[in-house]
Protein backbone atom coordinates (compact mmCIF):
# COMPACT_ATOMS: atom_id res chain seq x y z
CA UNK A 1 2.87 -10.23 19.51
CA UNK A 2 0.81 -11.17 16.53
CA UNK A 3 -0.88 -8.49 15.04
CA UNK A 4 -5.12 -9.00 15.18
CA UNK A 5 -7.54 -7.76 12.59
CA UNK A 6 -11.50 -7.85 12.97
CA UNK A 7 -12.87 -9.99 9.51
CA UNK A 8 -14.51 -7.22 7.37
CA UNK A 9 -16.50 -9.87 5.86
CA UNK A 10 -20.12 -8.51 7.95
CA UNK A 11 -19.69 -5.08 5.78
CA UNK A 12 -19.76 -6.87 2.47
CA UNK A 13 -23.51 -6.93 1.33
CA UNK A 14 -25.37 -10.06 0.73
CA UNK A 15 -25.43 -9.43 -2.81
CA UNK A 16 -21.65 -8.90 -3.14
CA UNK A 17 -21.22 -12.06 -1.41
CA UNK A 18 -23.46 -13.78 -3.83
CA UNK A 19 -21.10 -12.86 -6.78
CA UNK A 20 -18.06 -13.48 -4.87
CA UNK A 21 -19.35 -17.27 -4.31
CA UNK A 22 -20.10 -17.56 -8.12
CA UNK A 23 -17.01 -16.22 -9.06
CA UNK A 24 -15.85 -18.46 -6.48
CA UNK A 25 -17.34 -21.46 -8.43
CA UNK A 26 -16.57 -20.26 -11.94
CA UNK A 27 -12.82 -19.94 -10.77
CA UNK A 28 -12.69 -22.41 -8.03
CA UNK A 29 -10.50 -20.16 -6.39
CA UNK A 30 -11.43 -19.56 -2.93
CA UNK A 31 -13.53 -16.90 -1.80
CA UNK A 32 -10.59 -15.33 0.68
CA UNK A 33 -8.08 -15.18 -2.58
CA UNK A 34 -10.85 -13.40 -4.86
CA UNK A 35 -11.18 -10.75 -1.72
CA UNK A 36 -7.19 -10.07 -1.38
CA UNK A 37 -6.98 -9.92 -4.95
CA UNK A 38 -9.54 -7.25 -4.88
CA UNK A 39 -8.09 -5.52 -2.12
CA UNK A 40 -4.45 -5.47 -3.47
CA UNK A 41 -6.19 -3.91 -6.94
CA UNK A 42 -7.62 -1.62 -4.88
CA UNK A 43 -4.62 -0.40 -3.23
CA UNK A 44 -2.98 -0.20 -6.61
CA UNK A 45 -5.47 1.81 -8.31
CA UNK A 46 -5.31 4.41 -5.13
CA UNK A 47 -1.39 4.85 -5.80
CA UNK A 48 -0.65 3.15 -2.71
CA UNK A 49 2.30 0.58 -2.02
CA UNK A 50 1.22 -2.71 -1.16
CA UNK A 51 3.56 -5.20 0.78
CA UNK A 52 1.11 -7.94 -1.12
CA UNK A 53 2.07 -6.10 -4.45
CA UNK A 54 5.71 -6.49 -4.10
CA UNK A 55 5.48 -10.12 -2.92
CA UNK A 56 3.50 -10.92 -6.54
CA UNK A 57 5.82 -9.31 -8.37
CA UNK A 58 9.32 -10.95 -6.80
CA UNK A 59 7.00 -13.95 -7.51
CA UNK A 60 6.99 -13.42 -11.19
């Protein structure tokens, strides 16, 4: 069964979302990348393993 997960995206305020979309345009990097990149940094800075974290760095 594949795991489900409600989109946080309605708890993000409208002016967060207006920096995310310039950032978006400055980097042309979508939108959903600039979000997981946050959260992953997130999870870092908490001392907190991140499955994401691991997959970057067996990337590099």
């Amino acid at each position: 069964m594949r795991a489900r997960y409600n989109w946080v995206g309605n708890r993000i305020l409208a002016e967060d979302m207006a920096s995310l979309y310039k950032m978006k345009q400055d980097t042309r990097r979508p939108i959903t990348v600039l979000v997981a990149e946050a959260v992953s940094e997130y999870i870092k800075a908490r001392g907190c393993k991140s499955p994401a974290n691991e997959i970057k760095a067996r990337r590099e």
